[in-house]
C-alpha atoms as a PDB file:
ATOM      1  CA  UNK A   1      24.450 -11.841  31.482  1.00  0.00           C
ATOM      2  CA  UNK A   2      25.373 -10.920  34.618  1.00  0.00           C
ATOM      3  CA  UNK A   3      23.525 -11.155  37.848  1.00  0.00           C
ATOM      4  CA  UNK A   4      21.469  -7.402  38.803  1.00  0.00           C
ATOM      5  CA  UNK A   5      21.233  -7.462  34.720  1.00  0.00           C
ATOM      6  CA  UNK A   6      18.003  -9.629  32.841  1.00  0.00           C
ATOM      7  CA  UNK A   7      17.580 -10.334  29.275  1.00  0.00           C
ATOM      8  CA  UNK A   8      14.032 -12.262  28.542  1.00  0.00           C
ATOM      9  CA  UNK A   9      13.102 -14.312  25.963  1.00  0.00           C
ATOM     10  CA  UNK A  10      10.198 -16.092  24.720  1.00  0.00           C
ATOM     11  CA  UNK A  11      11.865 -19.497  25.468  1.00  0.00           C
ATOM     12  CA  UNK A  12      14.090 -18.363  28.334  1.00  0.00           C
ATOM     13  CA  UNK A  13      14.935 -20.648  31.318  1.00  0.00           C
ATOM     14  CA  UNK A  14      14.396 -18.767  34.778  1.00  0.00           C
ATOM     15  CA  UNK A  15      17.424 -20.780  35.928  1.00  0.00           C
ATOM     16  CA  UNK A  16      20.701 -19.417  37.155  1.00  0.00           C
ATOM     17  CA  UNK A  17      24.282 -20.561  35.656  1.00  0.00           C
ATOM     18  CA  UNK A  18      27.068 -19.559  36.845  1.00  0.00           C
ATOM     19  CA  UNK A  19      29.971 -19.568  34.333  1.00  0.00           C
ATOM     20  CA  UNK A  20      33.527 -18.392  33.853  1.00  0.00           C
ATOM     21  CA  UNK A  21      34.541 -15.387  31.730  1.00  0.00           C
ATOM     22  CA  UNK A  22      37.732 -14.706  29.670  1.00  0.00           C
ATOM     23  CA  UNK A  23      39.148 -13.921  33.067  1.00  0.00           C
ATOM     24  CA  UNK A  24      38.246 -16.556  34.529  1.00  0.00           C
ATOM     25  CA  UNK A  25      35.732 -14.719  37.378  1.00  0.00           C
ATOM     26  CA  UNK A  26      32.797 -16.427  37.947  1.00  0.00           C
ATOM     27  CA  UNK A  27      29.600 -14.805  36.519  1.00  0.00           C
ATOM     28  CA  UNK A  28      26.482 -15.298  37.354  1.00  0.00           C
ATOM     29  CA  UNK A  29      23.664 -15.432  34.663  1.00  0.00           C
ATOM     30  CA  UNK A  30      19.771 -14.713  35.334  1.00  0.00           C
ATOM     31  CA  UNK A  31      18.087 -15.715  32.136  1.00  0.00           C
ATOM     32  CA  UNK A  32      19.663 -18.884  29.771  1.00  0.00           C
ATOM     33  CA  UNK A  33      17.762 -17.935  25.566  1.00  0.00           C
ATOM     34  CA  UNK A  34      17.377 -21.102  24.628  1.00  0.00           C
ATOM     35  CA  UNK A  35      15.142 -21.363  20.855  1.00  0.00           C
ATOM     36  CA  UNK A  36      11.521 -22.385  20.847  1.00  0.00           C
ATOM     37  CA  UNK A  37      10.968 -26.030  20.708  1.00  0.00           C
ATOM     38  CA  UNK A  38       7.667 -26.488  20.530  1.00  0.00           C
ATOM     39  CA  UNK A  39       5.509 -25.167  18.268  1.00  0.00           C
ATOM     40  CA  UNK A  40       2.794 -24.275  20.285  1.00  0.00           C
ATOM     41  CA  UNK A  41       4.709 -23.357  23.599  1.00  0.00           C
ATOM     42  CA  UNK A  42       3.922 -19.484  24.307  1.00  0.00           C
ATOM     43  CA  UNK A  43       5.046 -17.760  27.158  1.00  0.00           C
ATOM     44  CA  UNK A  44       2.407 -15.236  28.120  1.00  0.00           C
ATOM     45  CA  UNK A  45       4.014 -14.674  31.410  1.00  0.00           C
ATOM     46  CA  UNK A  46       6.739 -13.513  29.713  1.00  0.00           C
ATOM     47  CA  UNK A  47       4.206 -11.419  27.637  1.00  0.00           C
ATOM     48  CA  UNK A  48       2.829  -9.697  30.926  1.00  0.00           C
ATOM     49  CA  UNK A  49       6.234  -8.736  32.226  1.00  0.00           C
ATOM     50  CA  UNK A  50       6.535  -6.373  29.605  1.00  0.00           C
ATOM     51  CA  UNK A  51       3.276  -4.811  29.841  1.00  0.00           C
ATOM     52  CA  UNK A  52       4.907  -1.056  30.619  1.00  0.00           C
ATOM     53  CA  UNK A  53       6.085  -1.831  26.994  1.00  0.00           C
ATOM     54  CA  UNK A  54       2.711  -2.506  25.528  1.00  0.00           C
ATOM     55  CA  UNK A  55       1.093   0.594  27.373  1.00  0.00           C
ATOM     56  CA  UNK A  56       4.034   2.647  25.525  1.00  0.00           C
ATOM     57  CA  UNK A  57       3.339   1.064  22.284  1.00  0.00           C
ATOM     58  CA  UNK A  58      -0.504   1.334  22.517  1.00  0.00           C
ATOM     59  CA  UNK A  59       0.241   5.432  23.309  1.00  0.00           C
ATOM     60  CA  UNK A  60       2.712   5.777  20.219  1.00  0.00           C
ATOM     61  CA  UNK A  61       0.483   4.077  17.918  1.00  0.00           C
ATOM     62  CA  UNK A  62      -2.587   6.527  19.263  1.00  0.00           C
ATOM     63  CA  UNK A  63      -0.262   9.890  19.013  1.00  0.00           C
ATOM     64  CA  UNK A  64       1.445   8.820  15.564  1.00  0.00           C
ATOM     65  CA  UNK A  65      -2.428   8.536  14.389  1.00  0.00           C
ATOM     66  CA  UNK A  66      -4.151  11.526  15.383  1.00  0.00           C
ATOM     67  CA  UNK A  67      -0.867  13.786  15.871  1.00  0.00           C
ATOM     68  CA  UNK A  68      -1.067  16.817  14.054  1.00  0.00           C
ATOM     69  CA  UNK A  69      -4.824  16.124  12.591  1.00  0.00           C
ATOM     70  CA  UNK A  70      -7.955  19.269  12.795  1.00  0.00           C
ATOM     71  CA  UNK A  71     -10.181  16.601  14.342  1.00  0.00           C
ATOM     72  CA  UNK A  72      -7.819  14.297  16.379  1.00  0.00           C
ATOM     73  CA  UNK A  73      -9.582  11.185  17.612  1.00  0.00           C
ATOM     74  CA  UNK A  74     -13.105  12.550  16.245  1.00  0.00           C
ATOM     75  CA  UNK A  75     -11.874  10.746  12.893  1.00  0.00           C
ATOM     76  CA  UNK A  76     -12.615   7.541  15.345  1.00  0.00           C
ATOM     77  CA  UNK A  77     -16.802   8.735  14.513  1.00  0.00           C
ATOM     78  CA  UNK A  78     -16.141  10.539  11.150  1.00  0.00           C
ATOM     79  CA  UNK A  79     -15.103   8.011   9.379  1.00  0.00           C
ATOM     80  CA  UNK A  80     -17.556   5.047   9.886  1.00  0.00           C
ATOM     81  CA  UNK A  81     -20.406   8.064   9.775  1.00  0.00           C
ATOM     82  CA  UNK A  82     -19.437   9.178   6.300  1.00  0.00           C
ATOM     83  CA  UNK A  83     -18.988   5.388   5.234  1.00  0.00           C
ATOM     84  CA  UNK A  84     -22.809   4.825   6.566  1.00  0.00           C
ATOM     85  CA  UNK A  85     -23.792   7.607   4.789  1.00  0.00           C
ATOM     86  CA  UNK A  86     -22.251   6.936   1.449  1.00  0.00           C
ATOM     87  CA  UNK A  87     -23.979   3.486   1.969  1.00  0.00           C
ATOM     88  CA  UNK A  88     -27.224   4.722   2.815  1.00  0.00           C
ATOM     89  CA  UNK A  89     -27.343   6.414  -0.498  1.00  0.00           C
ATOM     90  CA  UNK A  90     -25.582   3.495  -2.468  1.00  0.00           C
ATOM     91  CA  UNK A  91     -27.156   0.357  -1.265  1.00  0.00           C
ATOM     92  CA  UNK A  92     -30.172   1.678   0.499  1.00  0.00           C
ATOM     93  CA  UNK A  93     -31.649   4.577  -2.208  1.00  0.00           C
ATOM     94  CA  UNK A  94     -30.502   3.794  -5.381  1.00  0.00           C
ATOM     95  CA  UNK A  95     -29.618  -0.487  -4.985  1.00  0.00           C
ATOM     96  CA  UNK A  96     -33.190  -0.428  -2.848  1.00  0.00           C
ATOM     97  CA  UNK A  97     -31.442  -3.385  -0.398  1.00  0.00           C
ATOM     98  CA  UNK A  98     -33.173  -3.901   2.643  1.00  0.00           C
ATOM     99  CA  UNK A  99     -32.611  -3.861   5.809  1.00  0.00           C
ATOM    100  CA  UNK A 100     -34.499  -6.247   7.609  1.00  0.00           C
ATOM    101  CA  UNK A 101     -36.617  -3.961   9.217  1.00  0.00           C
ATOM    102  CA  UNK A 102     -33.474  -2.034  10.927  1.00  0.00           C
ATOM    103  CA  UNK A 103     -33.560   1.595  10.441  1.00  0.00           C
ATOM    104  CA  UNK A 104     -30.988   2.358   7.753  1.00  0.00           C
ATOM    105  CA  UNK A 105     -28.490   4.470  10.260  1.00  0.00           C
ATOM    106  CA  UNK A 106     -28.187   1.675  13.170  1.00  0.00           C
ATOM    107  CA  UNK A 107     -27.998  -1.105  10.239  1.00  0.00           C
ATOM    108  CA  UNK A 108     -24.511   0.066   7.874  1.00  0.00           C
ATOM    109  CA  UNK A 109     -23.080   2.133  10.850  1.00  0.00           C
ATOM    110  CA  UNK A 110     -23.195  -1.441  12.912  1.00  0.00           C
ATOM    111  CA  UNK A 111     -21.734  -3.274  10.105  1.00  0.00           C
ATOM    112  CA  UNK A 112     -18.864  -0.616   9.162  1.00  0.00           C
ATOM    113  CA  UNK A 113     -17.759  -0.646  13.036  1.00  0.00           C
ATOM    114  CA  UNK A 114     -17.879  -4.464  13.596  1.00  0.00           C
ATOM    115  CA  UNK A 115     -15.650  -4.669  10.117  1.00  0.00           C
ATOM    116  CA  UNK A 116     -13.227  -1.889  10.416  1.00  0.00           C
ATOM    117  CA  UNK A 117     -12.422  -3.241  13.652  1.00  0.00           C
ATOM    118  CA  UNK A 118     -11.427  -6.676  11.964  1.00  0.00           C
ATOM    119  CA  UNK A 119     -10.141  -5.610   9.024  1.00  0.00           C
ATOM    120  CA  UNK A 120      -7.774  -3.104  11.542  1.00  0.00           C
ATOM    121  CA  UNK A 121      -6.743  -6.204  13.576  1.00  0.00           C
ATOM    122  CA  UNK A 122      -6.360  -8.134  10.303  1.00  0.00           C
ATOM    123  CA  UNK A 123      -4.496  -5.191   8.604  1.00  0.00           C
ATOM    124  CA  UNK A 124      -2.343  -4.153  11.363  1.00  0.00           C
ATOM    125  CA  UNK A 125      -1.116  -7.306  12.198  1.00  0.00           C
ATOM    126  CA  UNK A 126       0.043  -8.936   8.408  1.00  0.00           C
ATOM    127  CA  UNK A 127       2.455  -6.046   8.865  1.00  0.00           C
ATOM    128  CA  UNK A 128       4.206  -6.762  12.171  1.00  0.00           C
ATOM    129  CA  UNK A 129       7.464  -8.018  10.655  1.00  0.00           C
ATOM    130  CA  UNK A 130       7.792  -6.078   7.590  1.00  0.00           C
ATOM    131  CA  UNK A 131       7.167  -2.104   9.431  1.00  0.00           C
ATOM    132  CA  UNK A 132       9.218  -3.261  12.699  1.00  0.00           C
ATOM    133  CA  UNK A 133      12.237  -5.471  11.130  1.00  0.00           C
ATOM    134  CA  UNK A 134      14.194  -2.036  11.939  1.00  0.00           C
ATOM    135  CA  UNK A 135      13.341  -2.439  15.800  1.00  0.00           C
ATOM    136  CA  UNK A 136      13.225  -6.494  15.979  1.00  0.00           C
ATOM    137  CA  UNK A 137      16.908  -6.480  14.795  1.00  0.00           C
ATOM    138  CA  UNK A 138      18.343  -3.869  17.394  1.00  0.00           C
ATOM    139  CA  UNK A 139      16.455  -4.751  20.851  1.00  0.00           C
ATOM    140  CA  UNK A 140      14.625  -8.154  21.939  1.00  0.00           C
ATOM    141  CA  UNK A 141      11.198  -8.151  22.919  1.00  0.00           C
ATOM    142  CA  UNK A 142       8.084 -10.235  23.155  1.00  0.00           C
ATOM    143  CA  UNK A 143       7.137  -9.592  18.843  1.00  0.00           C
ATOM    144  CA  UNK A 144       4.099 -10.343  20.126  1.00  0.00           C
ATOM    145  CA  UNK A 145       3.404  -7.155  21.864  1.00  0.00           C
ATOM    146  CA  UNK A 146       3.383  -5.405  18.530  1.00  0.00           C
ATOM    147  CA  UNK A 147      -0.126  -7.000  17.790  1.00  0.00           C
ATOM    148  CA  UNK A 148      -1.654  -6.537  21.346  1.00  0.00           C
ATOM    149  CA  UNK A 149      -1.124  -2.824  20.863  1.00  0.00           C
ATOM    150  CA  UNK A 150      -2.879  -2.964  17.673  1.00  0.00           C
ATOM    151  CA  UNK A 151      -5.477  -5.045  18.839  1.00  0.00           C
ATOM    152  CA  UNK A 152      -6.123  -2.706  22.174  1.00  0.00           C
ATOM    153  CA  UNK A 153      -5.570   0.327  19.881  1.00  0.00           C
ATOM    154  CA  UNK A 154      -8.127  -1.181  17.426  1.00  0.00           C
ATOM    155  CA  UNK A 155     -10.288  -2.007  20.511  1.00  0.00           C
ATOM    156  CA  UNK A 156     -10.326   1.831  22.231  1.00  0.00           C
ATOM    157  CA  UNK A 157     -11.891   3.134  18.621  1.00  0.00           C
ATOM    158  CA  UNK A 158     -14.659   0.115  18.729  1.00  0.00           C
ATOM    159  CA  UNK A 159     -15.626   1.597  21.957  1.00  0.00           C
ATOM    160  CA  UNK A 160     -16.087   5.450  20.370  1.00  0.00           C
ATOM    161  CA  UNK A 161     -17.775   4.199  17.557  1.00  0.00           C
ATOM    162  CA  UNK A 162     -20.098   1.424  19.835  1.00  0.00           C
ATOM    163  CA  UNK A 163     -21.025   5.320  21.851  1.00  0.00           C
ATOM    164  CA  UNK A 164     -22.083   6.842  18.451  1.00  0.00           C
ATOM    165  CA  UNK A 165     -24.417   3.889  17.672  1.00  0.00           C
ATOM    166  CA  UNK A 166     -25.906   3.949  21.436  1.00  0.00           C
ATOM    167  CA  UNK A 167     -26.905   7.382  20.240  1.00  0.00           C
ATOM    168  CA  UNK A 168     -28.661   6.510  17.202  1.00  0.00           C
ATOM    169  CA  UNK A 169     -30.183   3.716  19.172  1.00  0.00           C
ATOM    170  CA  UNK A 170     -31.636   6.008  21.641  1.00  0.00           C
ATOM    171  CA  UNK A 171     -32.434   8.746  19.007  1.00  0.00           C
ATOM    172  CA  UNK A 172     -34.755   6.158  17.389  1.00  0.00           C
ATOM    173  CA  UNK A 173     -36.371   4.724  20.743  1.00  0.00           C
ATOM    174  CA  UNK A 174     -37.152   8.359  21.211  1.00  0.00           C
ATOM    175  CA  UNK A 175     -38.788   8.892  18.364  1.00  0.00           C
ATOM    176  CA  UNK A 176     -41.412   5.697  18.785  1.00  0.00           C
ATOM    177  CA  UNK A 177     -39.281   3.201  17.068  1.00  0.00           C
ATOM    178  CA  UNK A 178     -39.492  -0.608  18.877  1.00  0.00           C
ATOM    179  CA  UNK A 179     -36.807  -2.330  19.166  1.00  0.00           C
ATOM    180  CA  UNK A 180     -37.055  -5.848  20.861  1.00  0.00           C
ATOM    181  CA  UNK A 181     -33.315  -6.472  22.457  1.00  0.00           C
ATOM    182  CA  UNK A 182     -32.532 -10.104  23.361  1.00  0.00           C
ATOM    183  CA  UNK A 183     -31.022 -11.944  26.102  1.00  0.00           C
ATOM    184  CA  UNK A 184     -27.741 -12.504  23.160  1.00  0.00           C
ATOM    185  CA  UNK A 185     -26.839  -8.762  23.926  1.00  0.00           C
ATOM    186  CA  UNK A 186     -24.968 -10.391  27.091  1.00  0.00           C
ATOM    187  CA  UNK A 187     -22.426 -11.911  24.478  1.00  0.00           C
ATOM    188  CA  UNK A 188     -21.494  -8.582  23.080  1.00  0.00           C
ATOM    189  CA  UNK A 189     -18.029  -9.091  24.666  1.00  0.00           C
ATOM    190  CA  UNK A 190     -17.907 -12.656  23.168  1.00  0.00           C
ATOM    191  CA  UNK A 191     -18.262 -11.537  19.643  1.00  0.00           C
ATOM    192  CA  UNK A 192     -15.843  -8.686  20.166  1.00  0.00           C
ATOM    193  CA  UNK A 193     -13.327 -11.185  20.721  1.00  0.00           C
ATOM    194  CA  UNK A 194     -14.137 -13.344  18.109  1.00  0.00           C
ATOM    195  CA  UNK A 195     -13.051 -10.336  15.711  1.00  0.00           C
ATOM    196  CA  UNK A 196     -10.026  -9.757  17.690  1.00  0.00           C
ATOM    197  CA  UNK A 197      -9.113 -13.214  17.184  1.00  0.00           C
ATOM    198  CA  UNK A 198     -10.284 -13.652  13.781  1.00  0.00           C
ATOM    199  CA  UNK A 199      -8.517 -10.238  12.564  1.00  0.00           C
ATOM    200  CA  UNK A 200      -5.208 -11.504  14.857  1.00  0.00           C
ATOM    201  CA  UNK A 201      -5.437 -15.106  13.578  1.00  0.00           C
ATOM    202  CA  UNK A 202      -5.691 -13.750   9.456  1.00  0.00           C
ATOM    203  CA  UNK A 203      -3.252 -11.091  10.000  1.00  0.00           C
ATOM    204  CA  UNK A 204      -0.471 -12.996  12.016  1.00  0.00           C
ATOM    205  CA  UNK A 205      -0.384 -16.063   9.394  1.00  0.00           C
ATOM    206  CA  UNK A 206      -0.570 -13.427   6.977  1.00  0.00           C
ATOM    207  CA  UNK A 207       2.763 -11.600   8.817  1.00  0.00           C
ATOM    208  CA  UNK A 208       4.900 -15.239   8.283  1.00  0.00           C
ATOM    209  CA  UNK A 209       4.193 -15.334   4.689  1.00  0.00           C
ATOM    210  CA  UNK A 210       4.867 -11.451   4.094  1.00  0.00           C
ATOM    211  CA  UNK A 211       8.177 -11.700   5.392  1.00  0.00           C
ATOM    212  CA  UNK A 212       9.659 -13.631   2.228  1.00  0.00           C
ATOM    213  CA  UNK A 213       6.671 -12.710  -0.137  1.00  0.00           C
ATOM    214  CA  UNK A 214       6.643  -8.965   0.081  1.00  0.00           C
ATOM    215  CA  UNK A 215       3.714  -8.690  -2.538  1.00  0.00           C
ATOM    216  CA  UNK A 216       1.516 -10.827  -0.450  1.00  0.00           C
ATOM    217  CA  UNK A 217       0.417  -7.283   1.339  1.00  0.00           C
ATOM    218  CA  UNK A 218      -0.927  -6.315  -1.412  1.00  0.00           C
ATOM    219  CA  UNK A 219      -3.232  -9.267  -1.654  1.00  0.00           C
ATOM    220  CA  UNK A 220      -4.221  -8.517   1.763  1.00  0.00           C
ATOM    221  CA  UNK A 221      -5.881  -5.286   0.779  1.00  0.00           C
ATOM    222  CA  UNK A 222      -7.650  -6.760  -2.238  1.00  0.00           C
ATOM    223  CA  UNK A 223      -8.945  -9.695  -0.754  1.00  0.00           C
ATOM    224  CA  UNK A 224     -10.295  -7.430   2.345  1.00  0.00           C
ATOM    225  CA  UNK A 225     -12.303  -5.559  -0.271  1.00  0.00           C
ATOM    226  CA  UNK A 226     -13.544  -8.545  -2.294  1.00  0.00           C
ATOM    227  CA  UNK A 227     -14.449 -10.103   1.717  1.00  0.00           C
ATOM    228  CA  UNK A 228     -16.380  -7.111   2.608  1.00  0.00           C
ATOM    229  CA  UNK A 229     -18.739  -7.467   0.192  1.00  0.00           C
ATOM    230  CA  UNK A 230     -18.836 -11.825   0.652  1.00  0.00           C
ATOM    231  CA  UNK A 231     -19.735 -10.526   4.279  1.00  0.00           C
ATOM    232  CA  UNK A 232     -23.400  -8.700   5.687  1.00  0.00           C
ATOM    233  CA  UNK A 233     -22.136  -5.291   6.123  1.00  0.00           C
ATOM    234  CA  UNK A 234     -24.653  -3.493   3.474  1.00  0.00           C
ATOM    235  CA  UNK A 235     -27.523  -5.947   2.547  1.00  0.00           C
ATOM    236  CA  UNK A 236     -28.544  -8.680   5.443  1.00  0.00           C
ATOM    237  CA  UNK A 237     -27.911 -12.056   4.919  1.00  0.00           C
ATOM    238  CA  UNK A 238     -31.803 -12.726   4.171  1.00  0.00           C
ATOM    239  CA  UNK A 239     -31.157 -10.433   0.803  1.00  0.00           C
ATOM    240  CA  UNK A 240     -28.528 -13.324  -0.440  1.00  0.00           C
ATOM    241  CA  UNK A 241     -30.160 -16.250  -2.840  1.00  0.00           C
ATOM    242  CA  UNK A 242     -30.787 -19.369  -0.818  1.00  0.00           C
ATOM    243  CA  UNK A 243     -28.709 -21.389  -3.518  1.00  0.00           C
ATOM    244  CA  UNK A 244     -25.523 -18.643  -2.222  1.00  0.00           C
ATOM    245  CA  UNK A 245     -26.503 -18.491   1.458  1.00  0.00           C
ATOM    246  CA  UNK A 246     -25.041 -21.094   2.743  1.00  0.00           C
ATOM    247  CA  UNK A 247     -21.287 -19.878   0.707  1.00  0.00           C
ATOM    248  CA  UNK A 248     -21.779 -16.488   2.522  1.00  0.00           C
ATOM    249  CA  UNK A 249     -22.423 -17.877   6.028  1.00  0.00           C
ATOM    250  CA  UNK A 250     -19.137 -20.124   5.724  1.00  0.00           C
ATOM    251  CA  UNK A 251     -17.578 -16.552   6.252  1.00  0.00           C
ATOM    252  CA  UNK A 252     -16.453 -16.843   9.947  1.00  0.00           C
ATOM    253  CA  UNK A 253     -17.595 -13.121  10.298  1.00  0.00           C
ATOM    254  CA  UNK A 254     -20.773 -13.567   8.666  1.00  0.00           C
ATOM    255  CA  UNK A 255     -22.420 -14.967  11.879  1.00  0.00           C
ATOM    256  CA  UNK A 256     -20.679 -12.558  14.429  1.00  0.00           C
ATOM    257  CA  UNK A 257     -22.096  -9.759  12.640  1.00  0.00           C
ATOM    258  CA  UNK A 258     -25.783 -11.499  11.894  1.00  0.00           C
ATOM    259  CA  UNK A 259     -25.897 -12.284  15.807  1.00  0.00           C
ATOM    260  CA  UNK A 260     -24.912  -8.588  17.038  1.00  0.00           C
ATOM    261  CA  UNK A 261     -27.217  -6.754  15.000  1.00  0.00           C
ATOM    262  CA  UNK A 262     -30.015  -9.412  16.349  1.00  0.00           C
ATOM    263  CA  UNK A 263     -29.150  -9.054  19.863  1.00  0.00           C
ATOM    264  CA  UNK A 264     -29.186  -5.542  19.934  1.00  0.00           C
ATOM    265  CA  UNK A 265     -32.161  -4.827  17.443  1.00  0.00           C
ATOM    266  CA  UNK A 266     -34.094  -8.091  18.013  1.00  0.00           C
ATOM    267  CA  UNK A 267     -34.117  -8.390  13.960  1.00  0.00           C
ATOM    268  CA  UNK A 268     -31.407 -10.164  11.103  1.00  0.00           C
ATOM    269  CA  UNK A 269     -30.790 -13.608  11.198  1.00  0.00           C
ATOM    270  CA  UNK A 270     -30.434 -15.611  14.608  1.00  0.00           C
ATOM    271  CA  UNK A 271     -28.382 -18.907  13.490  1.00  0.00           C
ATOM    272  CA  UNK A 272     -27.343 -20.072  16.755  1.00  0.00           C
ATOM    273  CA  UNK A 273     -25.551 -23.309  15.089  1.00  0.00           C
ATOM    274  CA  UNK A 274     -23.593 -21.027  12.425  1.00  0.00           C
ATOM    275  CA  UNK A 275     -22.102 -18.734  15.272  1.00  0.00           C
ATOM    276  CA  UNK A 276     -20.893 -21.164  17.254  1.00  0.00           C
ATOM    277  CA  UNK A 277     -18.915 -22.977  14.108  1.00  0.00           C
ATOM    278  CA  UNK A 278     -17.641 -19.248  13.744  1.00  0.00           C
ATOM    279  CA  UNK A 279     -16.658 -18.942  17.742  1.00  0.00           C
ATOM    280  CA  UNK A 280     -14.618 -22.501  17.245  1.00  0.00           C
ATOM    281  CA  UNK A 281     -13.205 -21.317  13.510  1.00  0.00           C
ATOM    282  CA  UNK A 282     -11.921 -18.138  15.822  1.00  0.00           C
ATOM    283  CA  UNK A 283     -10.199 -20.158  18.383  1.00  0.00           C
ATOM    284  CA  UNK A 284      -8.472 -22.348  15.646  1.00  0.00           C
ATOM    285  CA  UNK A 285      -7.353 -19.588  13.208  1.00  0.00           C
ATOM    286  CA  UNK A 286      -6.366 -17.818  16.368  1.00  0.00           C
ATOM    287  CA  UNK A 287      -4.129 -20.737  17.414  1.00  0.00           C
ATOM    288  CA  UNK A 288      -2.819 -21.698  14.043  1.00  0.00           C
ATOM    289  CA  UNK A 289      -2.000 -17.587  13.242  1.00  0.00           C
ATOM    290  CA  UNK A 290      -0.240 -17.045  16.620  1.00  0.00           C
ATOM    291  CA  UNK A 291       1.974 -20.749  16.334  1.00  0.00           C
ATOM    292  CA  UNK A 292       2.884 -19.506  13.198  1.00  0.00           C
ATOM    293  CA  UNK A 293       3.965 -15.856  14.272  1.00  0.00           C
ATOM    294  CA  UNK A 294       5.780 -17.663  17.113  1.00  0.00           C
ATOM    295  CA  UNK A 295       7.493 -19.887  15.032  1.00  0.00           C
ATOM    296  CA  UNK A 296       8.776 -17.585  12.318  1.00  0.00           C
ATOM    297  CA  UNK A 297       9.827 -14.873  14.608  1.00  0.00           C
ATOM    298  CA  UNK A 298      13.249 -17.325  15.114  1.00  0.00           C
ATOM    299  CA  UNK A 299      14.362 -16.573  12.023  1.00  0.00           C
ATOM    300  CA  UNK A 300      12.264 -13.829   9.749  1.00  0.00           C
ATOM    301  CA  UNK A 301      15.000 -11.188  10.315  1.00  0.00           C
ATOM    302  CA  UNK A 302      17.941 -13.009   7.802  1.00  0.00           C
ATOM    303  CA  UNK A 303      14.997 -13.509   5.392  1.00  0.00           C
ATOM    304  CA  UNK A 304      13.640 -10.306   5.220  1.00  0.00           C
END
């Protein structure tokens, strides 16, 4: 295009050409597209040039959400309050499940926030292509903005709901309860990205495979439920047989959600060997789910 003018790509060369029109005046172009040739090559430069765009995605995904709503972004509290209650009846009255010694409150409203921020990351994401095909076939744009606004937007209700439990936490140190914190509590961040990149790694493999296989989404939804319950949000993992245990703490989530509750409570099960096989199962779903993404962003638009 010509020179004052830039189109970016994912694969562009920073390189000027000059070139010749129908006219035959010289032009001079800022930005060559060239397609991806590797199949890990990501540009995240590229990625933070268009960060005004991500802030304005992150703000229309908030407002489309809460727009028009009695409560607004108190839903962000409501809803993982009303899941812990319906839980505490369920699981802990009538099922009689422990809780490893956790009060009831601070041990399913813990779970329910750790997994509806996966399963949001997870959810959000398989659907990139298939909600924005509209928008990815009139304007070009890093597709991989898309889900780091989910992810951020995903991240800003963590951070509500994290406040709520800090308020439980103190109601109960208040009221003579012990808790024993450990030194883990400083890798709070580190497990909040492990379900960024777990949800981000599921969802954007899951986002290639939609795009031809419609009915796949579908899937997605059922096998979050049936996951939920292969992973400690409502029993610990010390409730599970020991002839199962070992199945359950192959779940990559299983660990991150085991090791919060520990650091932060000082009880549930502290498998230092089985979180760190989750941190490196993060990283490589992570990778394989965003070379994927990368790779079928090319062409997804004449298939779907």
């Amino acid at each position: 295009m010509p020179h004052g003018n830039k189109l970016r790509s994912s694969s562009a060369s920073r390189s000027t050409t000059n070139t010749s029109n129908a006219n035959g005046i010289d032009e001079c172009w800022d930005v060559t597209i060239n397609a991806q040739k590797s199949l890990f090559h990501f540009d995240f430069k590229e990625l933070f040039q268009y960060k005004d765009l991500i802030k304005l995605l992150i703000r229309r995904d908030f407002v489309s959400v809460y727009k028009q709503t009695i409560f607004g972004p108190l839903w962000f509290v409501f809803q993982p309050l009303m899941s812990t209650l319906i839980y505490m009846f369920v699981f802990g009255n009538i099922a009689q499940l422990g809780t490893d010694g956790i009060p009831q409150p601070l041990f399913y409203f813990s779970g329910t926030m750790l997994w509806t921020f996966f399963a949001t990351n997870l959810q959000k994401s398989s659907d990139t292509f298939v909600n924005n095909a509209g928008l990815f076939g009139k304007v070009y744009f890093p597709r991989f903005a898309l889900p780091i606004s989910y992810m951020v937007n995903a991240l800003f209700t963590l951070g509500i709901q994290f406040a709520c439990m800090m308020v439980f936490y103190v109601y109960y140190l208040a009221t003579g309860y012990h808790f024993v914190p450990t030194a883990w509590i400083l890798a709070t961040p580190l497990y909040i990205i492990q379900l960024a990149m777990l949800g981000m790694g599921f969802g954007l493999l899951t986002s290639a495979l939609t795009t031809k296989y419609h009915d796949l989404r579908n899937l997605v939804n059922f096998g979050l439920s049936i996951l939920m319950y292969a992973t400690p949000v409502v029993y610990p993992i010390s409730n599970v047989p020991e002839k199962w245990k070992l199945l359950f703490q192959i779940n990559p989530i299983t660990p991150v959600i085991e090791m919060f509750r520990f650091s932060f409570l000082g009880n549930g099960n502290h498998d230092v060997g089985m979180w760190l096989y989750s941190l490196v199962a993060s990283f490589v779903l992570f990778w394989i789910g965003l070379a994927t993404f990368t790779y079928n962003e090319k062409t997804f638009i004449d298939v779907i």
